[in-house]
N, C-alpha and C. Protein backbone atom coordinates (compact mmCIF):
# COMPACT_ATOMS: atom_id res chain seq x y z
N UNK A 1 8.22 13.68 3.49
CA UNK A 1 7.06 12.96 3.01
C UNK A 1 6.23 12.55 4.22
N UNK A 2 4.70 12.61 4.20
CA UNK A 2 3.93 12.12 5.43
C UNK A 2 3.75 10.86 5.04
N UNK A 3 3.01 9.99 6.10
CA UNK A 3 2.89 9.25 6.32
C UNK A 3 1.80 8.85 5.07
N UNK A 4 0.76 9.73 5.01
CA UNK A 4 0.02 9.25 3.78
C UNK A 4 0.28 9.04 2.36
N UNK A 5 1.29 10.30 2.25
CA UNK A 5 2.17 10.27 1.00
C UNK A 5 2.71 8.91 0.93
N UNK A 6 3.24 8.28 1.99
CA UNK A 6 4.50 7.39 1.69
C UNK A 6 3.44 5.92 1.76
N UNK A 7 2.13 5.94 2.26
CA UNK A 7 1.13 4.85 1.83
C UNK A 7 0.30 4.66 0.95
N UNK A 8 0.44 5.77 0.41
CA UNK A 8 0.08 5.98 -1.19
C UNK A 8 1.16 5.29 -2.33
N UNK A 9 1.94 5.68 -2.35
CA UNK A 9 3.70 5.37 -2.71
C UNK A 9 3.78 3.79 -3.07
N UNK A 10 3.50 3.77 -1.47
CA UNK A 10 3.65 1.98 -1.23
C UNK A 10 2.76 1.39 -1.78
N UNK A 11 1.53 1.52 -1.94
CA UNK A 11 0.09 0.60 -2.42
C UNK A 11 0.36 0.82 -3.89
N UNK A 12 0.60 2.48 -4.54
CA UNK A 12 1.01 2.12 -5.70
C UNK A 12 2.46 0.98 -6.52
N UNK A 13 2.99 0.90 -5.96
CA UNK A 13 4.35 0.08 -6.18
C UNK A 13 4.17 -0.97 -5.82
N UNK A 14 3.19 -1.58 -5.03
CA UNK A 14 2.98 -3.07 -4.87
C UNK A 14 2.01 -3.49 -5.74
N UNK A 15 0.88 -2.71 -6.28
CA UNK A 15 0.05 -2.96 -7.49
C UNK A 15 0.72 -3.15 -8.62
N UNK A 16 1.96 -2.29 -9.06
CA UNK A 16 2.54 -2.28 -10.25
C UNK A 16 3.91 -3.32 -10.06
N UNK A 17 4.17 -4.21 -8.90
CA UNK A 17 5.01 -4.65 -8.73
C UNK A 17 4.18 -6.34 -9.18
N UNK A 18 2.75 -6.16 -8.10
CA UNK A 18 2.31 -7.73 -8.57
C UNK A 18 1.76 -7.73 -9.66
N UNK A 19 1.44 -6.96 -10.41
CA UNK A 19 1.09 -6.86 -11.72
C UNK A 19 2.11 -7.53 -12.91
N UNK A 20 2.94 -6.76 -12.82
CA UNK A 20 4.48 -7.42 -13.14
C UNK A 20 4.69 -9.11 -12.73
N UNK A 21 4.65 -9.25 -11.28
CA UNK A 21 4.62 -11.05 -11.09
C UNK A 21 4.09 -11.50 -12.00
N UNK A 22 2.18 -10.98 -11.96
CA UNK A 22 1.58 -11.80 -12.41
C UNK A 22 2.12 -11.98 -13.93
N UNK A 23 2.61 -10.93 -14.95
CA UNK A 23 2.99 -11.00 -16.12
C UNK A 23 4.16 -11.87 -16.09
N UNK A 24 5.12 -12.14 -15.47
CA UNK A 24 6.27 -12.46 -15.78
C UNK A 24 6.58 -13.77 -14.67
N UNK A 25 6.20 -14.29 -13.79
CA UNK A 25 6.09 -15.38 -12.75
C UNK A 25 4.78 -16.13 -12.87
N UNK A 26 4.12 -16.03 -12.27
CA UNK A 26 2.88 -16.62 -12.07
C UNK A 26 1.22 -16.05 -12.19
N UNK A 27 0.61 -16.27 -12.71
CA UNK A 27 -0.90 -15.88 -12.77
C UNK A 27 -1.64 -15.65 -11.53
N UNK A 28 -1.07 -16.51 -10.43
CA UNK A 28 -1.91 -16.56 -9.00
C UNK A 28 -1.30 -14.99 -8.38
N UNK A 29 -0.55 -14.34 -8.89
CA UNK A 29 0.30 -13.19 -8.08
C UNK A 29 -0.65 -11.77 -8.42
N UNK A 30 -1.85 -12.37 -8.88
CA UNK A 30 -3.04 -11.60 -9.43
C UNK A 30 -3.97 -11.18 -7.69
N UNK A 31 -3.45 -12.09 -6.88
CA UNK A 31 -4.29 -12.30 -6.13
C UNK A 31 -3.57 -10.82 -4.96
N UNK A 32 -2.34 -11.36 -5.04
CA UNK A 32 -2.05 -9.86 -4.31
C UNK A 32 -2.54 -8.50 -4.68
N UNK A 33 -2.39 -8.24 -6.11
CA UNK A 33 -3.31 -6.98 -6.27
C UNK A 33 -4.54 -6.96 -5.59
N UNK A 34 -5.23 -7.66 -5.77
CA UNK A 34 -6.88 -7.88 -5.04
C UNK A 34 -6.40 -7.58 -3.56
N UNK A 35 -5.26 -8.62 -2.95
CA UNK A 35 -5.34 -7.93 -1.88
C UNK A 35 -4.92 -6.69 -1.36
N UNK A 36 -4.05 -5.89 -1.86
CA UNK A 36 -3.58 -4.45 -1.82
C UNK A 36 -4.70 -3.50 -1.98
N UNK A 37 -5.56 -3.93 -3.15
CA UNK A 37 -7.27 -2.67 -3.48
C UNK A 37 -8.11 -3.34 -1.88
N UNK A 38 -8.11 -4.82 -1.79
CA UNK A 38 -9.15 -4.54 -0.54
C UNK A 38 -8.45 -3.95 0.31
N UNK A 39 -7.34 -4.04 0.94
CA UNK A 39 -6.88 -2.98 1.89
C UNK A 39 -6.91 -2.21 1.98
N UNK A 40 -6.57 -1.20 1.46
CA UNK A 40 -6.97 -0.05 0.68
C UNK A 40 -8.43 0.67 0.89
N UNK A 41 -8.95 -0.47 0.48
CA UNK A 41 -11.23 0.27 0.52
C UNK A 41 -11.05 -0.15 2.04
N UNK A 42 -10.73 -1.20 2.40
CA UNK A 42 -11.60 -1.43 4.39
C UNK A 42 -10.51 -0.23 5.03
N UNK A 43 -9.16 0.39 4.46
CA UNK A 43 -8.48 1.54 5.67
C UNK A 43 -9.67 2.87 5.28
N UNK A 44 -10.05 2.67 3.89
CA UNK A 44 -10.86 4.04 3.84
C UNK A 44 -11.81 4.23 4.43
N UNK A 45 -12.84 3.14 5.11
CA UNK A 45 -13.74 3.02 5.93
C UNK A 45 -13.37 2.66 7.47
N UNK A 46 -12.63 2.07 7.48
CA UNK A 46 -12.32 1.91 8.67
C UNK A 46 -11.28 2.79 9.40
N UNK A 47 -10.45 3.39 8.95
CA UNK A 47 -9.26 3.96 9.11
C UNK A 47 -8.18 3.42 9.39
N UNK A 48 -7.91 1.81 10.10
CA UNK A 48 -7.16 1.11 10.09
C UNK A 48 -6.30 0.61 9.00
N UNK A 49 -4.92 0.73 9.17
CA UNK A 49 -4.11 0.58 7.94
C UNK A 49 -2.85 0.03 8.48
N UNK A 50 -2.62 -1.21 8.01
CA UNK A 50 -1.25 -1.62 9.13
C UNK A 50 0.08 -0.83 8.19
N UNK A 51 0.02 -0.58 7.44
CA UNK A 51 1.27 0.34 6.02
C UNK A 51 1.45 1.53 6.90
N UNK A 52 0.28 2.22 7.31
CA UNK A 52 0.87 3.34 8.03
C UNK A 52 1.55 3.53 9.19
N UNK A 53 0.98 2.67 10.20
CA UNK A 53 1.46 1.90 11.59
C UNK A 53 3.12 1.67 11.09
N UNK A 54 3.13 1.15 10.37
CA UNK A 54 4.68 0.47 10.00
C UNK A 54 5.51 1.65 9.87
N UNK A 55 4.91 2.57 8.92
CA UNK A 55 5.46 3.69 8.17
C UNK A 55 5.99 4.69 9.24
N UNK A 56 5.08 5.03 10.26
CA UNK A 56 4.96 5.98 11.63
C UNK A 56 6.14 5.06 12.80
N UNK A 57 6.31 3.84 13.10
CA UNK A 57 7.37 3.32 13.78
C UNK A 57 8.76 3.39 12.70
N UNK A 58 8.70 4.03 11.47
CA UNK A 58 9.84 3.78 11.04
C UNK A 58 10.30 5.52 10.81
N UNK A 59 9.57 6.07 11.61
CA UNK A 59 10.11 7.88 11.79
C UNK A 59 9.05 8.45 10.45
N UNK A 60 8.33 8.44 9.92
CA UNK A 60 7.89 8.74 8.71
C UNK A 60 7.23 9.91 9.60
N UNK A 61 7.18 11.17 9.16
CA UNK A 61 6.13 11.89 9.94
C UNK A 61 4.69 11.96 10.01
N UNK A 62 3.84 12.50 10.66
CA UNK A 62 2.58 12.39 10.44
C UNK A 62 1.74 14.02 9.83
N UNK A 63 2.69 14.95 9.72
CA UNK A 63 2.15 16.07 9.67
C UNK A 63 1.84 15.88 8.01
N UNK A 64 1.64 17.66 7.69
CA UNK A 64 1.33 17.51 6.00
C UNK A 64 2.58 17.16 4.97
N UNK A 65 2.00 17.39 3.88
CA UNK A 65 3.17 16.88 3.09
C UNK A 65 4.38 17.40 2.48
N UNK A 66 3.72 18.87 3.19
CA UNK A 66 4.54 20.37 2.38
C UNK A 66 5.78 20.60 3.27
């Protein structure tokens, strides 16, 4: 899996994870989704993404996905 694959992966599973909070814990856990989509739009413009940084020190490769 590349590195993008596996930050794709991750942003999806933390959307569907605080989604879940928010249903089943608390209403404010709404706020993490918001923050996972803005992260998300400023790495697409900016290219900065600390998920991938993390992902790449933890051996994830950087090539394609095939």
């Amino acid at each position: 899996m590349s590195v993008d694959r596996a930050v794709l992966v991750f942003a999806g599973f933390m959307v569907l994870a605080s989604l879940a909070l928010t249903q089943f814990v608390h209403p404010n856990f709404i706020w993490l989704t918001a923050f996972v989509g803005a992260n998300l739009m400023q790495s697409a413009f900016t290219g900065f993404c600390p998920a991938a940084m993390a992902f790449r020190k933890l051996g994830v490769r950087s090539g394609p996905a095939f």
